[in-house]
PDB file of N, CA and C in Angstrom:
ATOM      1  N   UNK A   1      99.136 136.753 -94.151  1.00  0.00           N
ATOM      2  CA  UNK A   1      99.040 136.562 -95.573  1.00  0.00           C
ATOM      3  C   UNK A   1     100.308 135.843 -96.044  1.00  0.00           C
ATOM      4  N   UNK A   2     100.153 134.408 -96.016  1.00  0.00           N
ATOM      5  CA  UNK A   2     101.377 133.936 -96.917  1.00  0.00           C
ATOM      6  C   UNK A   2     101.484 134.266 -98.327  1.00  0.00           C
ATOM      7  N   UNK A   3     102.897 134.463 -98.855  1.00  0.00           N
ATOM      8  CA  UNK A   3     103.137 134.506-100.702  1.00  0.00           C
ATOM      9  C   UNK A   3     103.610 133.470-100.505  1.00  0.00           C
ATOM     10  N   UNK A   4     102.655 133.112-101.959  1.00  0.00           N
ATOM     11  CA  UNK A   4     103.206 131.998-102.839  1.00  0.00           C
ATOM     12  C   UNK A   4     103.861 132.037-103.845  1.00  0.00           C
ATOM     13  N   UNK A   5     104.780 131.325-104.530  1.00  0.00           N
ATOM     14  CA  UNK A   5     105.920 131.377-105.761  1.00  0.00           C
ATOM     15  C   UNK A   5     105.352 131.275-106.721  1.00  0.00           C
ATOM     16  N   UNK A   6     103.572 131.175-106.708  1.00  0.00           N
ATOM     17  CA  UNK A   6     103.025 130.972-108.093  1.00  0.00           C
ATOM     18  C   UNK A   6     101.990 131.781-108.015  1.00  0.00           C
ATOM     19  N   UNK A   7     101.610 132.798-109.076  1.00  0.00           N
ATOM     20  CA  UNK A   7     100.449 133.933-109.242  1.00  0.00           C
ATOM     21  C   UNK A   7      99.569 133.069-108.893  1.00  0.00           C
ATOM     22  N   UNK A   8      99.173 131.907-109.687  1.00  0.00           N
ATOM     23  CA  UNK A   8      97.689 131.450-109.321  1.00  0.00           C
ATOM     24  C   UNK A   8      97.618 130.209-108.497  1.00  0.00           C
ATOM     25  N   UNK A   9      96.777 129.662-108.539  1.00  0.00           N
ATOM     26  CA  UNK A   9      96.712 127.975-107.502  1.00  0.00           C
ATOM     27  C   UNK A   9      96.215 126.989-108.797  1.00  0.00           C
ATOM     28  N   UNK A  10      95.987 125.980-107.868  1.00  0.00           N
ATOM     29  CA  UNK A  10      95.793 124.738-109.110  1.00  0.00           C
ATOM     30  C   UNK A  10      94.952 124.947-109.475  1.00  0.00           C
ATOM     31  N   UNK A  11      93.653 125.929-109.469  1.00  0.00           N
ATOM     32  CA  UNK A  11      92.425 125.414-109.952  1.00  0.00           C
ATOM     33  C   UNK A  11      92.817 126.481-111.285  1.00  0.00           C
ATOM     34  N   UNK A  12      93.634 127.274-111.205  1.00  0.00           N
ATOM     35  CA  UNK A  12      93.519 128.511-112.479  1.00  0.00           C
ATOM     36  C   UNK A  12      94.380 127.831-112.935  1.00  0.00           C
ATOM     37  N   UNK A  13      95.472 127.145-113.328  1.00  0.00           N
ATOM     38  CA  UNK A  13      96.524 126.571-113.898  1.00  0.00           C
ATOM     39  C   UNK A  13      95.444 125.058-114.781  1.00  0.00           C
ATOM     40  N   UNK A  14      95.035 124.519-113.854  1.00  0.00           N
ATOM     41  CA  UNK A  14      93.950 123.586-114.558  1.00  0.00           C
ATOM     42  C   UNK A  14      92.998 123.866-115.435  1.00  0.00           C
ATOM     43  N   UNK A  15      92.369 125.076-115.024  1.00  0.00           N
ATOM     44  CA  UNK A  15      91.610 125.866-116.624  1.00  0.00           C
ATOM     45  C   UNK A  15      92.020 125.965-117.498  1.00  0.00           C
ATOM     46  N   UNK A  16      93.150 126.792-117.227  1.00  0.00           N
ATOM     47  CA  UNK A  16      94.397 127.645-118.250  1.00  0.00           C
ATOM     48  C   UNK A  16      94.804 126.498-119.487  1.00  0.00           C
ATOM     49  N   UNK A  17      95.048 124.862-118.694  1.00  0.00           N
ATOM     50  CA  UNK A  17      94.982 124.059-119.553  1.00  0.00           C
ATOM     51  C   UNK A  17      94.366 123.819-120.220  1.00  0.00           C
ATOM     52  N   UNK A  18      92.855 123.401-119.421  1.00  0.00           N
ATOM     53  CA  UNK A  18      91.903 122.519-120.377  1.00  0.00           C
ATOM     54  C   UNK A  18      91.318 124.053-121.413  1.00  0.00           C
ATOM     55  N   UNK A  19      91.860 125.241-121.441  1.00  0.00           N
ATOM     56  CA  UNK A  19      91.529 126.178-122.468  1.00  0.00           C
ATOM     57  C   UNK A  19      92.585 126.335-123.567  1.00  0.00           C
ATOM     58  N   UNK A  20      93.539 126.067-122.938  1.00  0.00           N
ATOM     59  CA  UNK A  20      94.703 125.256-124.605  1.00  0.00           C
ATOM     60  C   UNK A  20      94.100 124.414-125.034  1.00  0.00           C
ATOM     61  N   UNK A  21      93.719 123.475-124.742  1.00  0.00           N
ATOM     62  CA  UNK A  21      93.121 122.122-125.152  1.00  0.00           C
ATOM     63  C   UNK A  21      91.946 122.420-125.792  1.00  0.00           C
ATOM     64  N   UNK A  22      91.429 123.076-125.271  1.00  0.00           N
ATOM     65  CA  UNK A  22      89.624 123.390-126.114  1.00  0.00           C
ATOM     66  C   UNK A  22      90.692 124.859-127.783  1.00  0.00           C
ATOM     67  N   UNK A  23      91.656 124.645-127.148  1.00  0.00           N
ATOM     68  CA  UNK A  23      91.838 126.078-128.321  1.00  0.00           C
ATOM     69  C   UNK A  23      92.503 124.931-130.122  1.00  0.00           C
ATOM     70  N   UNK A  24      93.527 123.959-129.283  1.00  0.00           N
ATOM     71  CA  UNK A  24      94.098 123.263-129.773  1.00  0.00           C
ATOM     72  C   UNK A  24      92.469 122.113-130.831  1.00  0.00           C
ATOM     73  N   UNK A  25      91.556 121.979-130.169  1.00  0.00           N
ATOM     74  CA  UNK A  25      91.269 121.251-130.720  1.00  0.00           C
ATOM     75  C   UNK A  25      90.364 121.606-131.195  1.00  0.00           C
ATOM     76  N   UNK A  26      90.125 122.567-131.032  1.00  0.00           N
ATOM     77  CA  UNK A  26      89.164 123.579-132.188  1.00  0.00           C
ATOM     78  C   UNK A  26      89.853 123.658-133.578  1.00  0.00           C
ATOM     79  N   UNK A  27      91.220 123.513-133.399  1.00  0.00           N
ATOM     80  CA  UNK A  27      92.104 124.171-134.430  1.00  0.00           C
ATOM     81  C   UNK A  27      92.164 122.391-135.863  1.00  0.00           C
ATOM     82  N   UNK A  28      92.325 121.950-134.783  1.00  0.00           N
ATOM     83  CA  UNK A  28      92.578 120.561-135.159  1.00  0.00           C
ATOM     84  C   UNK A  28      91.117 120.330-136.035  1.00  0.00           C
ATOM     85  N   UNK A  29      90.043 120.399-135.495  1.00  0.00           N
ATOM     86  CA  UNK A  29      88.239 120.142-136.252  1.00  0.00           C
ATOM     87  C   UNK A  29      88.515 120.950-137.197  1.00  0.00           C
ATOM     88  N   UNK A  30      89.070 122.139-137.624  1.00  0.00           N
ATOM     89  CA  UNK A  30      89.021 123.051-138.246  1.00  0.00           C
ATOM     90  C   UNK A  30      89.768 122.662-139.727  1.00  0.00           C
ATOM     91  N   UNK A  31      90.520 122.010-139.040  1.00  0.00           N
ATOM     92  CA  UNK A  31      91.770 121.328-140.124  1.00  0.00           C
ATOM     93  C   UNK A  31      90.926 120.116-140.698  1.00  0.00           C
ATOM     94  N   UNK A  32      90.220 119.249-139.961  1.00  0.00           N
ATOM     95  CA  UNK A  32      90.270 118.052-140.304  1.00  0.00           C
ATOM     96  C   UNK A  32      88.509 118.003-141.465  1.00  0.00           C
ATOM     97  N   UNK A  33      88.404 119.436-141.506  1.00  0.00           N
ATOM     98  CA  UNK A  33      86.995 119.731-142.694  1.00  0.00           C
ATOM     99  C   UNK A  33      87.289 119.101-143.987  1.00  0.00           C
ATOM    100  N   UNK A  34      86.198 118.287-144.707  1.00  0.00           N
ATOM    101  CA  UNK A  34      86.669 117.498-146.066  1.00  0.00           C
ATOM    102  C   UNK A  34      86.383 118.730-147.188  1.00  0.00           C
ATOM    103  N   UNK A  35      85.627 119.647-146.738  1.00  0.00           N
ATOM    104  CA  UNK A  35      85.114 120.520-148.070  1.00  0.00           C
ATOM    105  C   UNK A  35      86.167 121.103-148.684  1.00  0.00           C
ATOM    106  N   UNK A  36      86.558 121.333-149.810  1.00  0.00           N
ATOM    107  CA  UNK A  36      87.651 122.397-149.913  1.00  0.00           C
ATOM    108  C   UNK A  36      87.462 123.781-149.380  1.00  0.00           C
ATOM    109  N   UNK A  37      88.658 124.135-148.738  1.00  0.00           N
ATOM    110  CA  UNK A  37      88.783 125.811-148.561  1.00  0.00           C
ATOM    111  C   UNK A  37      88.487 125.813-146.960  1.00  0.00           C
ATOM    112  N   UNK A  38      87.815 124.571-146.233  1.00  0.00           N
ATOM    113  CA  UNK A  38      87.434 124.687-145.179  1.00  0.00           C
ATOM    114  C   UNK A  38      85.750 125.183-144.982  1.00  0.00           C
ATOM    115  N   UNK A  39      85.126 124.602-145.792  1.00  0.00           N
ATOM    116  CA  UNK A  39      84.297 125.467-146.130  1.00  0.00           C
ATOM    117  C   UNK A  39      82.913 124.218-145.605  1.00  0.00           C
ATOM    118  N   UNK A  40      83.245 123.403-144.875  1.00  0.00           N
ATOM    119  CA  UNK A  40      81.999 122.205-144.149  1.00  0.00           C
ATOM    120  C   UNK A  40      81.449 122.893-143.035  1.00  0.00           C
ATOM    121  N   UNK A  41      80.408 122.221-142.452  1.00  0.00           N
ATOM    122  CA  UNK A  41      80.341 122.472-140.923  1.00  0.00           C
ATOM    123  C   UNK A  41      81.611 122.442-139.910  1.00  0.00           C
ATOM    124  N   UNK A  42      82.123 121.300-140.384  1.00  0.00           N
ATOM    125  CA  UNK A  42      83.421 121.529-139.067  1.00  0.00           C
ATOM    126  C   UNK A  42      84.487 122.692-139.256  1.00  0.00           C
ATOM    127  N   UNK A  43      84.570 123.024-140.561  1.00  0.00           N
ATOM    128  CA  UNK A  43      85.811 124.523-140.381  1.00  0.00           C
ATOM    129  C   UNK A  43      84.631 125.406-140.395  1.00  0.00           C
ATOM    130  N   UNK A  44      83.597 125.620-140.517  1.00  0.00           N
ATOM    131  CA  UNK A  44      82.373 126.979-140.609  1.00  0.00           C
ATOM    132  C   UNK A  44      82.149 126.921-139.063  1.00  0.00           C
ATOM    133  N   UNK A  45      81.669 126.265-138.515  1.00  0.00           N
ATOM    134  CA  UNK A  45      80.660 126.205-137.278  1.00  0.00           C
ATOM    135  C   UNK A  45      81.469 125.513-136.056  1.00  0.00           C
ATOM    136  N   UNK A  46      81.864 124.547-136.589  1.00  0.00           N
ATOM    137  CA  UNK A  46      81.727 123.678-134.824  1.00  0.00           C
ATOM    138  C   UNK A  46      83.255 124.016-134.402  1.00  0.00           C
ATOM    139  N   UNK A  47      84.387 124.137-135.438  1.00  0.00           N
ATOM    140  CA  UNK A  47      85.923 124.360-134.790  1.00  0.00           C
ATOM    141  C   UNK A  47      85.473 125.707-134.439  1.00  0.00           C
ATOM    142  N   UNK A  48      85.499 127.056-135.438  1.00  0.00           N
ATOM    143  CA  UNK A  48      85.503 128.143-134.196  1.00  0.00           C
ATOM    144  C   UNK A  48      84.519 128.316-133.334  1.00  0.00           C
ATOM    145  N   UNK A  49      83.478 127.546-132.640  1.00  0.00           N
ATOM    146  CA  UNK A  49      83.103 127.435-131.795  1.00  0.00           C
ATOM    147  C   UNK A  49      83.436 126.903-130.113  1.00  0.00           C
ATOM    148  N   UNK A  50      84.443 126.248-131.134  1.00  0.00           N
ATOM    149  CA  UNK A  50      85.087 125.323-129.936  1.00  0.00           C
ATOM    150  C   UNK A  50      86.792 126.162-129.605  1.00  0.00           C
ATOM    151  N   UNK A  51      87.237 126.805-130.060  1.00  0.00           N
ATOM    152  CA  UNK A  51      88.255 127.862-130.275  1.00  0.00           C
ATOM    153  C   UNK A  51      87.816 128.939-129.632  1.00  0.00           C
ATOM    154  N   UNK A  52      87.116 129.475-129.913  1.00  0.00           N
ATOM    155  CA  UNK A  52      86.426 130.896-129.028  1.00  0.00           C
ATOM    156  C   UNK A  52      85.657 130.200-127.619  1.00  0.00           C
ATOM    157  N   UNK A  53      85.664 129.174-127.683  1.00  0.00           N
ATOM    158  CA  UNK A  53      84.965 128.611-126.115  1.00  0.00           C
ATOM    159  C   UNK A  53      86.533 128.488-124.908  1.00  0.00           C
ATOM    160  N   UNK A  54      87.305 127.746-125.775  1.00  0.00           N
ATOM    161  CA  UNK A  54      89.068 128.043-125.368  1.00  0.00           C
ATOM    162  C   UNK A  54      89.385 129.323-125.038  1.00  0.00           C
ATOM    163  N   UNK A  55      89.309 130.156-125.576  1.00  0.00           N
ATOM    164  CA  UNK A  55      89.493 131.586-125.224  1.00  0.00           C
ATOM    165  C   UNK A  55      88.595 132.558-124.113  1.00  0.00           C
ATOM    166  N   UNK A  56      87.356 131.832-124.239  1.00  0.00           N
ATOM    167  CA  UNK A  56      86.994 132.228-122.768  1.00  0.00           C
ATOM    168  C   UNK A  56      86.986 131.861-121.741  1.00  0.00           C
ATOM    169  N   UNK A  57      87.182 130.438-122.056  1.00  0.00           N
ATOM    170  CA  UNK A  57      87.781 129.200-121.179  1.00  0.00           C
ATOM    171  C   UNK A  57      89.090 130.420-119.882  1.00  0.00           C
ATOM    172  N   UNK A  58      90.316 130.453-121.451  1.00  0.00           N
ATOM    173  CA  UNK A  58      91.206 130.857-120.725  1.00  0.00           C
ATOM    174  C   UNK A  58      91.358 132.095-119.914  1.00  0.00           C
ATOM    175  N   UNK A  59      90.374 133.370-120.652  1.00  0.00           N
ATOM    176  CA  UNK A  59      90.390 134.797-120.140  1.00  0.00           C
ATOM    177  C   UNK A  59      89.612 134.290-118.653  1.00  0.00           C
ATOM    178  N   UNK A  60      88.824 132.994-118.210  1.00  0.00           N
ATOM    179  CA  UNK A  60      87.821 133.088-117.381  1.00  0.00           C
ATOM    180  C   UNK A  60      88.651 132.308-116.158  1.00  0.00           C
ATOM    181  N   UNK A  61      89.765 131.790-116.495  1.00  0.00           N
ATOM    182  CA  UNK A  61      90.933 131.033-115.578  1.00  0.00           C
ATOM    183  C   UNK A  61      91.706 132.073-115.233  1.00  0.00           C
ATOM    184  N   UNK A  62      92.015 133.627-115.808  1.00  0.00           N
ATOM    185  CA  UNK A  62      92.880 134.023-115.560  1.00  0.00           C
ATOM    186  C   UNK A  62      92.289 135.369-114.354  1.00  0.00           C
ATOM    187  N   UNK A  63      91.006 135.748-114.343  1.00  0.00           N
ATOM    188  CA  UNK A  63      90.287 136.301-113.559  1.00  0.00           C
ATOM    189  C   UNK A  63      89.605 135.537-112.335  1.00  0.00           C
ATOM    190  N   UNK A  64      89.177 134.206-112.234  1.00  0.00           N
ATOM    191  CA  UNK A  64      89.098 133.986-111.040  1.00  0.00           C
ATOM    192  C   UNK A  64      89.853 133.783-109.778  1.00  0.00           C
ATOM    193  N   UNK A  65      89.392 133.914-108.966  1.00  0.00           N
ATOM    194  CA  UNK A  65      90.081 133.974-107.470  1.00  0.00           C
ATOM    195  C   UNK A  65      90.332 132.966-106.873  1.00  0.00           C
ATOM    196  N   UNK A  66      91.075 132.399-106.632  1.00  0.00           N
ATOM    197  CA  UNK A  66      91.770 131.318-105.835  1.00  0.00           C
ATOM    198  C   UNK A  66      90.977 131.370-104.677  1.00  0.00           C
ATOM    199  N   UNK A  67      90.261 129.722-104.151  1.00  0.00           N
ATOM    200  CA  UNK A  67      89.598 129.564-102.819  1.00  0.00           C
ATOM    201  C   UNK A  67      90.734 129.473-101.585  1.00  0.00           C
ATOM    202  N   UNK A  68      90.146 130.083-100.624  1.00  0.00           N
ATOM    203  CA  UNK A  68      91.418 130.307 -99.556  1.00  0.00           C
ATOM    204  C   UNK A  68      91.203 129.293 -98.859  1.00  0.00           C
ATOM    205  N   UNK A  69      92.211 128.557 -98.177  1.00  0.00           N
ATOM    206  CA  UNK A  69      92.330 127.109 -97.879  1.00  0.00           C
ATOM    207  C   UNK A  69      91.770 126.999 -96.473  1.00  0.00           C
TER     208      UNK A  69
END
């Protein structure tokens, strides 16, 4: 059993990202709603959709298992 200097491998570090990124740009659609108050489809529906998809994104990078080489 080798240790490695890093908890996870590239494939969980690569999720971990692209689930900032889905969190970040949920946040961003959310912002960029014309209605006042946030109150369009894009701050109602499609940003926290895309924000809570980031978040399982990331809980789902941080539970899988690294393929053994």
């Amino acid at each position: 059993m080798s240790k490695s200097a890093f908890p996870f491998s590239r494939k969980n570090y690569l999720l971990l990202f692209l689930g900032l990124a889905l969190i970040c740009l949920g946040f961003i659609v959310m912002g960029m709603d014309g209605e006042p108050h946030g109150n369009g489809f894009l701050g109602l529906t499609l940003g926290p959709i895309l924000t809570l998809s980031g978040f399982i994104l990331e809980f789902f990078a941080i539970f899988v298992k690294p393929s053994k080489p």
